[in-house]
N, C-alpha and C. Protein backbone atom coordinates (compact mmCIF):
# COMPACT_ATOMS: atom_id res chain seq x y z
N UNK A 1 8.98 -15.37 16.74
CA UNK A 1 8.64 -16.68 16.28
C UNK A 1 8.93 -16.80 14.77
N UNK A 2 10.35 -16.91 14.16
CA UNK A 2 10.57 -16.55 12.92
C UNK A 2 10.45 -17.79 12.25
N UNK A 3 10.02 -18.88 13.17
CA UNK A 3 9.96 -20.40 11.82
C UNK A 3 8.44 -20.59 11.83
N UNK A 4 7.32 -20.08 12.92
CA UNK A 4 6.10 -20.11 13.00
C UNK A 4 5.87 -18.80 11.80
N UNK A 5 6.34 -17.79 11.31
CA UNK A 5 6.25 -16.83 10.55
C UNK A 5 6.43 -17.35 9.11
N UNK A 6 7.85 -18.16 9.28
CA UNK A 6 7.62 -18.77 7.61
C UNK A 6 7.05 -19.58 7.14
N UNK A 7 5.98 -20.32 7.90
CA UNK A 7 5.55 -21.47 7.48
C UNK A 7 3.93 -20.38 7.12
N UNK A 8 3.92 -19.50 8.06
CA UNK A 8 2.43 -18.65 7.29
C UNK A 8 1.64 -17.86 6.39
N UNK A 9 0.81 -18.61 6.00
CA UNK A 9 0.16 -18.02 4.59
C UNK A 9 -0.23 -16.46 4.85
N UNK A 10 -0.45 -16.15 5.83
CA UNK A 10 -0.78 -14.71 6.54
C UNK A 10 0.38 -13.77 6.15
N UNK A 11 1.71 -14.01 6.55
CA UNK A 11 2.56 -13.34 6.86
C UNK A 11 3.20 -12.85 5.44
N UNK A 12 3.06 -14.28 4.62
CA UNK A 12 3.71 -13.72 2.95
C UNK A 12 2.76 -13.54 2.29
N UNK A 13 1.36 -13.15 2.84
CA UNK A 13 0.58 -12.23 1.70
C UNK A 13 0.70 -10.69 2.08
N UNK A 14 0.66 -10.48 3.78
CA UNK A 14 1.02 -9.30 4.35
C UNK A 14 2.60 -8.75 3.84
N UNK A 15 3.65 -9.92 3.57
CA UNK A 15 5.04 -9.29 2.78
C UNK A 15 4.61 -8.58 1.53
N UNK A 16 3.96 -9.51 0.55
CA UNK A 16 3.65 -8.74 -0.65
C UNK A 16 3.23 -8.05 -0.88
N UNK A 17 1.54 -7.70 0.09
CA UNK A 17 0.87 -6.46 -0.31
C UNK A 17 2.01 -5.13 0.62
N UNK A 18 2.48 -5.56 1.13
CA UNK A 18 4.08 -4.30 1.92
C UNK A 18 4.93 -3.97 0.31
N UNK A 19 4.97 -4.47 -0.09
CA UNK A 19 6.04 -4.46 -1.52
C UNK A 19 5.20 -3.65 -2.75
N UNK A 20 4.01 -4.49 -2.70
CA UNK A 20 2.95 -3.68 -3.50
C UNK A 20 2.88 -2.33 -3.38
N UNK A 21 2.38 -2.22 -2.27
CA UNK A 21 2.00 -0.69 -1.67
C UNK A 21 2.87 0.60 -1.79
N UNK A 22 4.14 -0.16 -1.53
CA UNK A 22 5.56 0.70 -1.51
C UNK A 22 5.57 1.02 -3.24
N UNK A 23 5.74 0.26 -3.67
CA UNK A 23 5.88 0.54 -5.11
C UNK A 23 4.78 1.32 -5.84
N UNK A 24 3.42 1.22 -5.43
CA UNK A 24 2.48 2.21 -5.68
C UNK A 24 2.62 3.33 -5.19
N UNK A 25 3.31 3.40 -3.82
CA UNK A 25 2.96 4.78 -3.51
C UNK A 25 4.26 5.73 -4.11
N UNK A 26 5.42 4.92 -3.86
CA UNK A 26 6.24 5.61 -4.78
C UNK A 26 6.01 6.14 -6.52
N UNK A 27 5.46 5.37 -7.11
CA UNK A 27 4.95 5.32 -8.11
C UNK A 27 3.93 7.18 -8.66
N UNK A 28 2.88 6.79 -7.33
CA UNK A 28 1.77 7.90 -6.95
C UNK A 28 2.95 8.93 -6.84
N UNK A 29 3.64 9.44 -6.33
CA UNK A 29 4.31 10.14 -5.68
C UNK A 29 5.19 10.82 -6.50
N UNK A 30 5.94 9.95 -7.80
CA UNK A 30 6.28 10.67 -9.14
C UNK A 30 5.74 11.21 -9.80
N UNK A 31 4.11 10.80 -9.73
CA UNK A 31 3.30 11.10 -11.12
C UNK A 31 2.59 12.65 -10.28
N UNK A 32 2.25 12.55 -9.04
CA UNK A 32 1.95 13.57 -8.73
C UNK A 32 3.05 15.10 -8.53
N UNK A 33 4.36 14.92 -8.08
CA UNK A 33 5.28 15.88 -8.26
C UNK A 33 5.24 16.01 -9.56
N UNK A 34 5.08 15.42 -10.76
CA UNK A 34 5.24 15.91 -12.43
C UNK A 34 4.15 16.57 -12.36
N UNK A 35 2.78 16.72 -12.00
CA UNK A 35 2.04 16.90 -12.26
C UNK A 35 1.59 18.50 -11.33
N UNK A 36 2.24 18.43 -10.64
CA UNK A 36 2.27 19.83 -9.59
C UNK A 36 2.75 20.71 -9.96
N UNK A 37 4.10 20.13 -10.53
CA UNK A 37 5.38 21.47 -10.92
C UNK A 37 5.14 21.63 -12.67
N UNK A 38 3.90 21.00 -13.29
CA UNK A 38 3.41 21.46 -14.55
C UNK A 38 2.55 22.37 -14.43
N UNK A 39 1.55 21.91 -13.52
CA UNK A 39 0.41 22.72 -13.30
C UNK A 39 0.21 23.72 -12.36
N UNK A 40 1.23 24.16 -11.58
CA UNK A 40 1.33 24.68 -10.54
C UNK A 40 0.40 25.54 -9.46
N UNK A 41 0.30 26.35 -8.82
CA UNK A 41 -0.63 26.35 -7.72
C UNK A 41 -2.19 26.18 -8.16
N UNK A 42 -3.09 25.96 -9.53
CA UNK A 42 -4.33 25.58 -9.61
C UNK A 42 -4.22 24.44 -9.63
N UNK A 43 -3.69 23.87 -9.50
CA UNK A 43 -3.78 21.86 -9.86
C UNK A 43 -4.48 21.39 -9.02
N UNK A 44 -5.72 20.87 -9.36
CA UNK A 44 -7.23 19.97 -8.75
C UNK A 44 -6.91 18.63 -9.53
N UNK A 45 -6.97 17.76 -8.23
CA UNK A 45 -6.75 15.78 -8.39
C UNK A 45 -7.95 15.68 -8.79
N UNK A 46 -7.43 14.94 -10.23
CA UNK A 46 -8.48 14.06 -10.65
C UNK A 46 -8.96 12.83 -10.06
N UNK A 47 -10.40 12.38 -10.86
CA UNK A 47 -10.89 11.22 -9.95
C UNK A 47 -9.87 9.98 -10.13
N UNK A 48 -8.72 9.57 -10.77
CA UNK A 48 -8.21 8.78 -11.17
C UNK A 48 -6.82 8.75 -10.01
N UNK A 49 -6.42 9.95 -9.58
CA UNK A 49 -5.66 10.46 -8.74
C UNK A 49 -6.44 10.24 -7.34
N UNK A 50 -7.53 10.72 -7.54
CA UNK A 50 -7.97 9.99 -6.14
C UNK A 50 -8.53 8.95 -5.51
N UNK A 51 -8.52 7.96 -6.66
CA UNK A 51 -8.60 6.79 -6.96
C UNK A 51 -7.82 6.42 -5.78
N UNK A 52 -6.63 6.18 -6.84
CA UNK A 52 -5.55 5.83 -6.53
C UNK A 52 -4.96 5.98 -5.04
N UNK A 53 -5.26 7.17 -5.01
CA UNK A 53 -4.90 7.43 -2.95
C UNK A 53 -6.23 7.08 -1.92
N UNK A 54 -7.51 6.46 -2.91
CA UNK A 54 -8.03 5.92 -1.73
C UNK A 54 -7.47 3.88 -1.59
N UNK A 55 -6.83 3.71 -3.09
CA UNK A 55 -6.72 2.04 -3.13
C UNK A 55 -4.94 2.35 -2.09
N UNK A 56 -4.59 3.24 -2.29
CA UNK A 56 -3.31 3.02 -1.47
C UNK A 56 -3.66 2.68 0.29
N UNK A 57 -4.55 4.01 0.37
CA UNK A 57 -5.30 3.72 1.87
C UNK A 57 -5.63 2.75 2.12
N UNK A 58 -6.12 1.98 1.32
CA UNK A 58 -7.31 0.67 1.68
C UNK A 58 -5.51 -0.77 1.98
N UNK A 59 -4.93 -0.08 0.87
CA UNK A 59 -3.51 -1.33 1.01
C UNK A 59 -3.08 -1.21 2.11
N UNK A 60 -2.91 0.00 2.86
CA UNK A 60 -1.97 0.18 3.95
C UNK A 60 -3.09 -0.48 5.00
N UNK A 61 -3.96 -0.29 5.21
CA UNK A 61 -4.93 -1.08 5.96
C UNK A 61 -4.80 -2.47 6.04
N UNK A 62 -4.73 -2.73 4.88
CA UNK A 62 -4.95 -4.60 4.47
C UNK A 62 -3.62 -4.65 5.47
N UNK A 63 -2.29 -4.20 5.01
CA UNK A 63 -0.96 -4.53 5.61
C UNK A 63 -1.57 -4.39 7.52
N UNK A 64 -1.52 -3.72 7.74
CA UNK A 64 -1.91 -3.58 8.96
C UNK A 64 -2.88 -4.37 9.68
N UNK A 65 -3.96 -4.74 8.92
CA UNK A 65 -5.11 -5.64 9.47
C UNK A 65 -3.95 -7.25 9.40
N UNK A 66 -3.11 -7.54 8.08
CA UNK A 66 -2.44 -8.51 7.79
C UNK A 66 -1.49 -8.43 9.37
N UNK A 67 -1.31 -7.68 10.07
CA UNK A 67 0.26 -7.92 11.06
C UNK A 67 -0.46 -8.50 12.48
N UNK A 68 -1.96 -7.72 12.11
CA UNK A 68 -2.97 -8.25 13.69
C UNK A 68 -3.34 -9.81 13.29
N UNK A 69 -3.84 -10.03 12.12
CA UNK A 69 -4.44 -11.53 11.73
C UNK A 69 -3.13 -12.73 12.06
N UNK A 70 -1.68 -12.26 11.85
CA UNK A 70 -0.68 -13.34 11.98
C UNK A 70 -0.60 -14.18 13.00
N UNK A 71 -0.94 -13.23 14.35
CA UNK A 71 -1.04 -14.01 15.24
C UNK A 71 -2.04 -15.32 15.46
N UNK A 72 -2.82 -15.17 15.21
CA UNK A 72 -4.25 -15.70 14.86
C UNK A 72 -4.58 -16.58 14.15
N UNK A 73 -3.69 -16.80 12.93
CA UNK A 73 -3.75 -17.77 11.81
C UNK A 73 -3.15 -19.65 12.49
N UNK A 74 -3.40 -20.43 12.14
CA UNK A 74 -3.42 -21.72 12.01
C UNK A 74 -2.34 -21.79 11.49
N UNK A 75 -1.31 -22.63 12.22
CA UNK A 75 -0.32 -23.13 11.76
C UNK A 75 -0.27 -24.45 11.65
């Protein structure tokens, strides 16, 4: 249903937080390989680090809760 998809407010907030997420986790994912191959096998995640990988969790959720709600939304 790709013209019922573009007309929904559901679907392009679920695009963005997809774009968001990607770019955070890639993001996460640099800072932690720098941070491994400095510190090497003692390296303990800080709370800021695990911050961060619980707000990624919570995004990938939103995306996912966002793909069940589309159907559902008011057009």
């Amino acid at each position: 249903e790709p013209v019922r998809n573009i007309v929904n407010a559901i679907f392009w907030t679920k695009m963005v937080l997809l774009v968001l997420v990607l770019c955070v986790s890639l993001l996460f994912q640099r800072k932690l390989r720098g941070q491994a191959a400095t510190a090497g096998a003692d390296w303990v995640a800080s709370g800021g680090t695990r911050a961060t990988a619980w707000v990624i969790v919570i995004l990938w959720c939103m995306v996912m809760a966002g793909g069940r709600w589309i159907a559902y939304a008011p057009v």
